[in-house]
Protein backbone atom coordinates (compact mmCIF):
# COMPACT_ATOMS: atom_id res chain seq x y z
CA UNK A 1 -1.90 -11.59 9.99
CA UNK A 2 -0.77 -8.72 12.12
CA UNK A 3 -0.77 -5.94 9.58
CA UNK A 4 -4.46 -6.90 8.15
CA UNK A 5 -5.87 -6.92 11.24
CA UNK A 6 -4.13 -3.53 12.38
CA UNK A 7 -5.33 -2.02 9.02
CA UNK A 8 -8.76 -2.95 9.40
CA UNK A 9 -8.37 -1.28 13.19
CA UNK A 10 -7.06 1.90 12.04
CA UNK A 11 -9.62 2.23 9.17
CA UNK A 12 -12.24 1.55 11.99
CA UNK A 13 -10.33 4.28 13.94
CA UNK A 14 -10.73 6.81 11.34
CA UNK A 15 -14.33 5.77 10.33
CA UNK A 16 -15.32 6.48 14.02
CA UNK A 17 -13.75 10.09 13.95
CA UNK A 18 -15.73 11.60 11.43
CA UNK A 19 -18.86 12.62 12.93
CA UNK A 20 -21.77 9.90 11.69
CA UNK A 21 -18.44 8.39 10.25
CA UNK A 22 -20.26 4.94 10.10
CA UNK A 23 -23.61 5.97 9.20
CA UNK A 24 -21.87 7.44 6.49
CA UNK A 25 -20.45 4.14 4.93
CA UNK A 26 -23.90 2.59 5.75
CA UNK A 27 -25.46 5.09 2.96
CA UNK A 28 -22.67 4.33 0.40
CA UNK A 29 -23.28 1.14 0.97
CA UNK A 30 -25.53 -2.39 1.94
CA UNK A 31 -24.38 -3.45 6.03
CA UNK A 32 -22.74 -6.38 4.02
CA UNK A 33 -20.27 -4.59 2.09
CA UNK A 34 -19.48 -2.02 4.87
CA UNK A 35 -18.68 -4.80 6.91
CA UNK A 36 -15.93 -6.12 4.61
CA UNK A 37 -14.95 -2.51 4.01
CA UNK A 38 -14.04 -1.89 7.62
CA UNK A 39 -13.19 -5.04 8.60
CA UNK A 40 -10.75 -6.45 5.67
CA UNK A 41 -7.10 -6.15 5.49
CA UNK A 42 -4.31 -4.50 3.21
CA UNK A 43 -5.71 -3.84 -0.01
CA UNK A 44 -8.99 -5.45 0.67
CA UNK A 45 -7.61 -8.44 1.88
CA UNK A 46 -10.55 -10.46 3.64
CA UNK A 47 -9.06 -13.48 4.86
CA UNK A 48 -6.07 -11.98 7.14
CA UNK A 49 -3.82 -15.11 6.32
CA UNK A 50 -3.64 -13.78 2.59
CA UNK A 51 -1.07 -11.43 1.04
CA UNK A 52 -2.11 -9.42 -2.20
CA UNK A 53 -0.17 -6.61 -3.63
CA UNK A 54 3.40 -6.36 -2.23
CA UNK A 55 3.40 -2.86 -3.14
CA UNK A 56 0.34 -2.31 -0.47
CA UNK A 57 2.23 -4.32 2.13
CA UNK A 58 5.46 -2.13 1.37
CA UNK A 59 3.97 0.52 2.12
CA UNK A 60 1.86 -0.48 5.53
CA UNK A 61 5.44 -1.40 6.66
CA UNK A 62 6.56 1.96 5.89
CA UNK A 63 4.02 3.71 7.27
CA UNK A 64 3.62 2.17 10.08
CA UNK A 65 7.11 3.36 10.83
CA UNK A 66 9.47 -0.12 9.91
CA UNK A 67 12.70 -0.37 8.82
CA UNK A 68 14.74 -3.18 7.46
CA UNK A 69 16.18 -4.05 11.17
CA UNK A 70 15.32 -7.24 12.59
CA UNK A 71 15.51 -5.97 15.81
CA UNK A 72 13.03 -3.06 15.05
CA UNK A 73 9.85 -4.99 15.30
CA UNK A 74 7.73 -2.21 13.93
CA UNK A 75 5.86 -2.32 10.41
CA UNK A 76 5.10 -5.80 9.42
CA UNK A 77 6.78 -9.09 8.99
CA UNK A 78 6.23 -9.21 5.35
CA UNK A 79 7.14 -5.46 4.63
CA UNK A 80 10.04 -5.96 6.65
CA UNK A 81 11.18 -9.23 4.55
CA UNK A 82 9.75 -7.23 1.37
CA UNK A 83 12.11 -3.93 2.13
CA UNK A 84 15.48 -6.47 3.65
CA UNK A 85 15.34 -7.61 -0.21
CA UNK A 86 14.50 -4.74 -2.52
CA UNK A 87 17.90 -3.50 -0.20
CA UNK A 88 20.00 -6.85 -0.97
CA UNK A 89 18.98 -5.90 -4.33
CA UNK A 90 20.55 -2.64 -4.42
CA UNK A 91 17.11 -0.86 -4.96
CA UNK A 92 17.30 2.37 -4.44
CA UNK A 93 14.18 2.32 -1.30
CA UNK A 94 14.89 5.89 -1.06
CA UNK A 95 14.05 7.20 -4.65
CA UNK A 96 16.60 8.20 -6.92
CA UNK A 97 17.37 11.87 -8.73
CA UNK A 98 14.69 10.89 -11.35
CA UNK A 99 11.89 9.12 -9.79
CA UNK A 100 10.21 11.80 -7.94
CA UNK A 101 9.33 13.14 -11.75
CA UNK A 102 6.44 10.27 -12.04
CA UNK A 103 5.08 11.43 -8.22
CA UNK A 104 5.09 15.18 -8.69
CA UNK A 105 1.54 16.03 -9.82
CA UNK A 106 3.27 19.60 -11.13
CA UNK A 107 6.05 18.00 -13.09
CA UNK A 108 4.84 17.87 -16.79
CA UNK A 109 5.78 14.47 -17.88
CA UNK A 110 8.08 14.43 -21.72
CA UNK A 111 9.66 11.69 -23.51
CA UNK A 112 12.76 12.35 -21.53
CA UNK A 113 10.86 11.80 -17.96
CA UNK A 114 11.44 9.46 -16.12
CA UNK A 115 8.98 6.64 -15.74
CA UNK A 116 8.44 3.30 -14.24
CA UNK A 117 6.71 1.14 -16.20
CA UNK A 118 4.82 -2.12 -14.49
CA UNK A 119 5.95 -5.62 -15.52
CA UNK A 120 2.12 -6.91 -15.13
CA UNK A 121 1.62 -3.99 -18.13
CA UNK A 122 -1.78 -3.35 -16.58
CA UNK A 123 -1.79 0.04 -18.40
CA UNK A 124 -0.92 -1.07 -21.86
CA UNK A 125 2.44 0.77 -21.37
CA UNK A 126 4.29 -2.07 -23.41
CA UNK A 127 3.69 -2.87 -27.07
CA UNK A 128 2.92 -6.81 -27.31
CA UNK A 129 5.29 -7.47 -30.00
């Protein structure tokens, strides 16, 4: 509950900075949709007792400064629990020698690149056999 409502604070936050900031998302938009646009959670979570994408709430955690430590309370609850077991897992949280080859928007990508392909196969990476 914490992190969604946090995110829809700092998204307010950042809204109000800009100069006409919220007049702005009133012309992209009807009042009805900028209010769930400011106002939702991770991901565009609406109801702040739901959790959608893990990824997402990864990296809130992480950017909102939390570590795996229970005793560091900072980040998120579920990003915490989320990072403790990609870590029991042996994950490598930190990237490996290959990985940052799919992030680098100058790396040409080749056959021998490294990639990670989804499970979900959103992308069509996987043949269906």
């Amino acid at each position: 509950i914490e992190a969604n409502e946090a995110t829809a604070k700092i998204r307010n936050y950042f809204v109000g900075e800009f100069e006409g900031g919220y007049e702005k998302v009133l012309s992209s938009m009807n009042e009805s949709s900028a209010h769930i646009l400011l106002n939702s959670g991770i991901a565009g979570v609406t109801n702040s007792n739901d959790i959608k994408c893990i990824h997402a709430q990864l990296g809130d955690h992480l950017c909102r400064g939390g570590s795996t430590s229970d005793v560091d309370k900072s980040g998120s609850f579920i990003g915490r629990k989320i990072l403790h077991d990609l870590v029991e897992r042996k994950v490598p949280i930190a990237g490996s020698s290959e990985c940052w080859q799919q992030c680098d928007l100058k790396h040409t990508m080749t056959s021998e690149s490294w990639q990670y392909i989804p499970k979900k196969n959103k992308q069509k990476l996987r043949k269906i056999k």
